[in-house]
C-alpha atoms as a PDB file:
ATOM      1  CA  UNK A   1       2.979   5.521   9.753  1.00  0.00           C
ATOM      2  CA  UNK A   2       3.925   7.737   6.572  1.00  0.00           C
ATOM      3  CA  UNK A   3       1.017   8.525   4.373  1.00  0.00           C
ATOM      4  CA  UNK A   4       1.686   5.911   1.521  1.00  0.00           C
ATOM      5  CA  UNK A   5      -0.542   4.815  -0.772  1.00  0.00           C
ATOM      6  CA  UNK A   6      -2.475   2.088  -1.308  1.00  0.00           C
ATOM      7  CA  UNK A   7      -4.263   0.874  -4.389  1.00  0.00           C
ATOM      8  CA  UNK A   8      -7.175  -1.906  -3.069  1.00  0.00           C
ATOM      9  CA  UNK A   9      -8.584  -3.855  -6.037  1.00  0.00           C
ATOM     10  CA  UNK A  10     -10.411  -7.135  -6.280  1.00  0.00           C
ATOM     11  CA  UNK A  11      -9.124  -9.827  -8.181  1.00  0.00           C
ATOM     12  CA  UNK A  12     -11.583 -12.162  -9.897  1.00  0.00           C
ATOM     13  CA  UNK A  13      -9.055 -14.070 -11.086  1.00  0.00           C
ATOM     14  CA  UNK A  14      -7.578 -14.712  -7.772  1.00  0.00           C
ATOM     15  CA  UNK A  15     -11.244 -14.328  -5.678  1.00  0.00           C
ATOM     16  CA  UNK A  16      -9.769 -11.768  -2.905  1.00  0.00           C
ATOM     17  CA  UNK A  17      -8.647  -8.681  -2.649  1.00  0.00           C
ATOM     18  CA  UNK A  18      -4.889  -7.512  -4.006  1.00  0.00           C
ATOM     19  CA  UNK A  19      -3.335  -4.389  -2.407  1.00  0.00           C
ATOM     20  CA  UNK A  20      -0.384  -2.657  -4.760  1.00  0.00           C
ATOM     21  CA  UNK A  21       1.671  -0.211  -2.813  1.00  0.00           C
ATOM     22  CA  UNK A  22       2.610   1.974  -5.277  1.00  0.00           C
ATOM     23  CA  UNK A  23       5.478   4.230  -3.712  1.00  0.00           C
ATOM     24  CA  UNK A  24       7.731   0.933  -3.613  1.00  0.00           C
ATOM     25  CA  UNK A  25       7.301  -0.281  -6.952  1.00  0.00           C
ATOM     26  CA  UNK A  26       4.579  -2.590  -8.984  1.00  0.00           C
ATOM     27  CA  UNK A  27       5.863  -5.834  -7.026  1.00  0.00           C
ATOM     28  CA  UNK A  28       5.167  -4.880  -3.668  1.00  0.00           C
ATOM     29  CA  UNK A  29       1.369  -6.601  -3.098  1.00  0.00           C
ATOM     30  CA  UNK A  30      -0.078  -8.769  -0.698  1.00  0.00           C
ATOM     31  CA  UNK A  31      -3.674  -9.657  -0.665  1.00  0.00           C
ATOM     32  CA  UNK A  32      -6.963 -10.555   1.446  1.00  0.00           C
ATOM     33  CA  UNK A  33      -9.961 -12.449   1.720  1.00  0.00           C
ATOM     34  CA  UNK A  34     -11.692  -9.723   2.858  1.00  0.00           C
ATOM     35  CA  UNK A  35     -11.278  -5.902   2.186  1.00  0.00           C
ATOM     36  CA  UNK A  36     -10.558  -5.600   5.657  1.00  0.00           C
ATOM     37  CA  UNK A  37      -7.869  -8.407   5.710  1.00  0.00           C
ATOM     38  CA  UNK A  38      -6.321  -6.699   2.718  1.00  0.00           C
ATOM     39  CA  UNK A  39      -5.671  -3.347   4.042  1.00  0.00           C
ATOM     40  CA  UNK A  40      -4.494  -4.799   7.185  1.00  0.00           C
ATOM     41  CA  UNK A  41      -2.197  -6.828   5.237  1.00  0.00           C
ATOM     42  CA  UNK A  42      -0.896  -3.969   3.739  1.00  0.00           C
ATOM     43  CA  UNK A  43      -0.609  -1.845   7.010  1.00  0.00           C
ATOM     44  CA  UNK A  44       1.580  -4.673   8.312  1.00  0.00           C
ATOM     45  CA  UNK A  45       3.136  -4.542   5.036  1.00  0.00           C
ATOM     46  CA  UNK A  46       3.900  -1.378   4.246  1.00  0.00           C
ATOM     47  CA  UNK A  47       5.103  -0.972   7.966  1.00  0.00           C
ATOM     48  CA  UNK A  48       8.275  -3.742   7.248  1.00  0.00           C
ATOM     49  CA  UNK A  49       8.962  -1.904   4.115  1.00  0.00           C
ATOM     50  CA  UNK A  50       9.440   0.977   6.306  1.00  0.00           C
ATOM     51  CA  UNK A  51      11.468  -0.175   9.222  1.00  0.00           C
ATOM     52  CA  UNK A  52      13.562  -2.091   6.804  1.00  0.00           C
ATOM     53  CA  UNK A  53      14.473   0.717   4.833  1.00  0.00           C
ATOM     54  CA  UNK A  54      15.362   2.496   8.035  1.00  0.00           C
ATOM     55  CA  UNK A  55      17.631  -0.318   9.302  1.00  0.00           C
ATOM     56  CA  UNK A  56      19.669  -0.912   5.906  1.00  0.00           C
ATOM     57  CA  UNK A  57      20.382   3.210   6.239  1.00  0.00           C
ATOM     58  CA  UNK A  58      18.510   3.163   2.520  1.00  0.00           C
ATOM     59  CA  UNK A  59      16.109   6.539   1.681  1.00  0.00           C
ATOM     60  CA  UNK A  60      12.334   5.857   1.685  1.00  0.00           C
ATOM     61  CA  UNK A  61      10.337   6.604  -1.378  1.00  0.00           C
ATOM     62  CA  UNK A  62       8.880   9.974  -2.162  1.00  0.00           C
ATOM     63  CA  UNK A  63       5.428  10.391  -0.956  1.00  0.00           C
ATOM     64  CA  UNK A  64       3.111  10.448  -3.423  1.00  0.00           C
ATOM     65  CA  UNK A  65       0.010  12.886  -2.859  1.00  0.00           C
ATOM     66  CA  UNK A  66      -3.236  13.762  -4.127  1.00  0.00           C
ATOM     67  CA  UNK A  67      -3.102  17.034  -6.424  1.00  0.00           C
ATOM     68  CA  UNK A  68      -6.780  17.136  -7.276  1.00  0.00           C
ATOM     69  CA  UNK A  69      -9.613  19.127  -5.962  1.00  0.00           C
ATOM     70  CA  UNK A  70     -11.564  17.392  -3.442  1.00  0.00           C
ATOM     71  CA  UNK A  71     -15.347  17.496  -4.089  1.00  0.00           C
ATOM     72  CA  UNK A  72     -17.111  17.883  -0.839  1.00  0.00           C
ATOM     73  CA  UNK A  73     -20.962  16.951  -0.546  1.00  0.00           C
END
């Protein structure tokens, strides 16, 4: 799988986790009970996005990376 992210956040508002993938625009969520579920959800998720991209011949979306310096203990 390409190294998209993933913004986890919990919703109190909602009571579970919501998952934004970025890359692919501010509607593209789904959501867990768990933080577990959640990213799994989003795995799955981000996986379709991919493979339907591929199969409709349209570009995937730039990979966005981290440009900071990672602090290592």
């Amino acid at each position: 799988m390409l190294n998209y992210s993933m913004v986890i956040q919990w919703s109190e508002k909602d009571r579970c986790f919501v998952v934004t993938l970025p890359e692919w625009g501010e509607l593209c969520q789904t959501y867990g009970d768990t933080y577990e579920e959640a990213l799994n959800n989003a795995k799955e998720v981000l996986q379709l996005m991919v493979d339907s991209s591929k199969q409709e011949g349209s570009s995937l979306p730039e990979v966005t990376t981290f440009q900071g310096q990672l602090q290592k203990a």
